[in-house]
C-alpha atoms as a PDB file:
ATOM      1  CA  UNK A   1      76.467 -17.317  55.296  1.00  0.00           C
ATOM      2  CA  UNK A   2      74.233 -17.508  52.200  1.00  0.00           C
ATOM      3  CA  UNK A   3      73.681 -14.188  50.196  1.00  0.00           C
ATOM      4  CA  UNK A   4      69.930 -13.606  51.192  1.00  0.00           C
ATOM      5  CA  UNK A   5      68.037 -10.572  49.456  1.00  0.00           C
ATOM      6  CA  UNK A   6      65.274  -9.056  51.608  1.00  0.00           C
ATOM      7  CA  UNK A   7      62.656  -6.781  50.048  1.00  0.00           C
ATOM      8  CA  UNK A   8      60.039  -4.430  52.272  1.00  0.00           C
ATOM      9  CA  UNK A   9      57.263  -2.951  50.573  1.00  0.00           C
ATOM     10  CA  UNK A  10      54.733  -0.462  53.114  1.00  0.00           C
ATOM     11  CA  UNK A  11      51.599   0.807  50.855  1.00  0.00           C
ATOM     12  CA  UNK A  12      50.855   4.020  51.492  1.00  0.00           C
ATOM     13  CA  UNK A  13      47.341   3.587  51.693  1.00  0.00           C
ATOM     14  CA  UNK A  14      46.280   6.382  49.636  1.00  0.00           C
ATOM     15  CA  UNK A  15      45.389   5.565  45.460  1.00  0.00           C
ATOM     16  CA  UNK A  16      45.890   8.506  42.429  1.00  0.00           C
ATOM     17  CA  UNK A  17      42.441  10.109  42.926  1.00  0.00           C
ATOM     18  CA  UNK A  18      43.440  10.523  46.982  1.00  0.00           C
ATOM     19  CA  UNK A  19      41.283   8.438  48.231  1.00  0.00           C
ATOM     20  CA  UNK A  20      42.191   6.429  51.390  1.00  0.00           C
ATOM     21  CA  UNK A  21      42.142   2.736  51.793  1.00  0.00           C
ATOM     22  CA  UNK A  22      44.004   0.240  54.496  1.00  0.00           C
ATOM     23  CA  UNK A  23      47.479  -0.245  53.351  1.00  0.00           C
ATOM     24  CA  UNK A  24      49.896  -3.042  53.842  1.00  0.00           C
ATOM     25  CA  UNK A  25      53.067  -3.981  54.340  1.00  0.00           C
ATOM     26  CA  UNK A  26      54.917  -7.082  52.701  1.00  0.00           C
ATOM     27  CA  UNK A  27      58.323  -8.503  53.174  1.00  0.00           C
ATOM     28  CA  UNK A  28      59.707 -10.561  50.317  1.00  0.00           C
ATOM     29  CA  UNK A  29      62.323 -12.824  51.058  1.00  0.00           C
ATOM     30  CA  UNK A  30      65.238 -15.151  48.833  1.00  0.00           C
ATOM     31  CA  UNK A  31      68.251 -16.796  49.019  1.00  0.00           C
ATOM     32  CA  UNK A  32      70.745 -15.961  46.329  1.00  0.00           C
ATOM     33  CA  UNK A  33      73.412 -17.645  46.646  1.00  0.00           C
ATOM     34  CA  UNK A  34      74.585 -18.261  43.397  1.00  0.00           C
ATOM     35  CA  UNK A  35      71.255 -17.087  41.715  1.00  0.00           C
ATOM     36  CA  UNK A  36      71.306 -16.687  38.151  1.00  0.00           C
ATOM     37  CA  UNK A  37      69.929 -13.202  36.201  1.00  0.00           C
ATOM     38  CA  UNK A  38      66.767 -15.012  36.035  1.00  0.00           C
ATOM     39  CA  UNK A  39      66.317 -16.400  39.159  1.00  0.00           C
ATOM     40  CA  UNK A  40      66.682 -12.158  39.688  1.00  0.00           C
ATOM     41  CA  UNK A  41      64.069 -11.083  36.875  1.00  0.00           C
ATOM     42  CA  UNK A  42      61.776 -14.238  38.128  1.00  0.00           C
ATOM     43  CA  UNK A  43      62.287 -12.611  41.982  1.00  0.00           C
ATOM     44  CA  UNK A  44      61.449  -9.408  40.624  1.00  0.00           C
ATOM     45  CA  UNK A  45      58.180 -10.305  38.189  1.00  0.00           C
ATOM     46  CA  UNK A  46      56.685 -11.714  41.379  1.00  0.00           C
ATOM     47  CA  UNK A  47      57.118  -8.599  43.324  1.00  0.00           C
ATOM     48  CA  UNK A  48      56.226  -6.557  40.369  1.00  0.00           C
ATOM     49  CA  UNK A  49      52.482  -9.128  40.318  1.00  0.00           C
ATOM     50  CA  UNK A  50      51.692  -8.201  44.077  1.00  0.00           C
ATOM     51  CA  UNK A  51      52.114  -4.687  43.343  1.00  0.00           C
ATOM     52  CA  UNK A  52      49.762  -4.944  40.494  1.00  0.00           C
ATOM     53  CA  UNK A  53      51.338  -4.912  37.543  1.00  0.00           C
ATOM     54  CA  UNK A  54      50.099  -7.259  34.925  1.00  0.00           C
ATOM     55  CA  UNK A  55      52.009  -9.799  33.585  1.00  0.00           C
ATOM     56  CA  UNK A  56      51.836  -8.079  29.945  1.00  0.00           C
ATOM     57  CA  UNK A  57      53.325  -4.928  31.540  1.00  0.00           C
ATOM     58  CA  UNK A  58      56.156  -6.562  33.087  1.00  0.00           C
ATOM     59  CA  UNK A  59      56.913  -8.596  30.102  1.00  0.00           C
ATOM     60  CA  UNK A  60      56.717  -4.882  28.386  1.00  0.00           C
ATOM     61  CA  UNK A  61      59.151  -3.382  30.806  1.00  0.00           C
ATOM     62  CA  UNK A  62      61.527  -6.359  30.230  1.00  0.00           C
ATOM     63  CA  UNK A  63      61.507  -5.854  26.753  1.00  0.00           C
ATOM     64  CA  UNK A  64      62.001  -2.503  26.639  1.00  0.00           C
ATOM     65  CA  UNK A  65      65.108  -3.192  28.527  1.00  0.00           C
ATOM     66  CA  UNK A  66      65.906  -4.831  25.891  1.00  0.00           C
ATOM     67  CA  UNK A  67      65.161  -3.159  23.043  1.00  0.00           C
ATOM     68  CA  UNK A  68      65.806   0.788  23.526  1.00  0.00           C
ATOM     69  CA  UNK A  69      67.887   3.206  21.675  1.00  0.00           C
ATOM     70  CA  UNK A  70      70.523   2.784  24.625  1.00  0.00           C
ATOM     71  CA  UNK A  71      71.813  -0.645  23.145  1.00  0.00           C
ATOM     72  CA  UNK A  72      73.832  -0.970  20.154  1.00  0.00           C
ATOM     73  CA  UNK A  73      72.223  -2.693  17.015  1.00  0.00           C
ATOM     74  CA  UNK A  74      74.584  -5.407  17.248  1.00  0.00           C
ATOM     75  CA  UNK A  75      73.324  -6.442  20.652  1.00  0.00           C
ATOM     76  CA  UNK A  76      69.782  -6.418  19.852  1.00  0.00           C
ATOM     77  CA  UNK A  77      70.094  -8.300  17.315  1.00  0.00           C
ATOM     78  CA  UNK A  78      72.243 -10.968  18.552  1.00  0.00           C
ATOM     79  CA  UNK A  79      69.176 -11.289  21.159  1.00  0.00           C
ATOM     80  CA  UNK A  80      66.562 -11.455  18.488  1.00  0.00           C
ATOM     81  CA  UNK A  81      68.613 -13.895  16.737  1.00  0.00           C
ATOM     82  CA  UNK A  82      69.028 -15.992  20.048  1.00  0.00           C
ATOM     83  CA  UNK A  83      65.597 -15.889  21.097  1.00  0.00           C
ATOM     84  CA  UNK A  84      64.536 -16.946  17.020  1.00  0.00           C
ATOM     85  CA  UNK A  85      61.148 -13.375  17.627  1.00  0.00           C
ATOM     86  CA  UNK A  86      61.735 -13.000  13.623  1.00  0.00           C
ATOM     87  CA  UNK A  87      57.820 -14.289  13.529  1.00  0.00           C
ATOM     88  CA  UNK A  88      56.704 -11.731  15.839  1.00  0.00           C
ATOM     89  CA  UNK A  89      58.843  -8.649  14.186  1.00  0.00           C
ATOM     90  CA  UNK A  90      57.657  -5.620  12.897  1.00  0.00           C
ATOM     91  CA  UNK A  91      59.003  -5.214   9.684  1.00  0.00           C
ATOM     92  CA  UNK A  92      60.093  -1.716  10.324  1.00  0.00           C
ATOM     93  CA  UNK A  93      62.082  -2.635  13.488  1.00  0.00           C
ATOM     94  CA  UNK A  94      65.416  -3.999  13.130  1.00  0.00           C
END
């Protein structure tokens, strides 16, 4: 039996200012058998789009996973190294 991830998302039809509109409900479906951590992330970005979420915040959010005060300096860098971002670097960061 193949590893198969299900996701169910119900709206609940009501936006921040309280105002009521008709809601949905969406089921997301994909095998993972042997699914790489980006097969995951890509799984996740397009759930993340039909809620809403732009692609720049996701891409944000991803980072930040990244990048936080929770990961040693070593580890970060070994990313930024990997990924060659020295052109798009602060120069106060890292």
């Amino acid at each position: 039996m193949a590893d198969k991830l299900v996701i169910n998302v119900l709206s609940d039809a009501v936006d921040a200012l309280g105002e009521h509109y008709p809601g949905y409900e969406a089921t997301y479906e994909a095998d993972m058998t042997h699914q790489s951590v980006h097969s995951w992330f890509k799984i996740f970005e397009k759930v993340l789009l039909a809620q809403g979420f732009s692609s720049h915040v996701i891409q944000k959010g991803c980072m930040e996973l990244a990048f936080n005060e929770w990961r040693s300096k070593e580890s970060m860098q070994k990313l930024y190294d990997e990924y060659d971002l020295q052109e798009f670097a602060p120069s106060d960061k890292l």
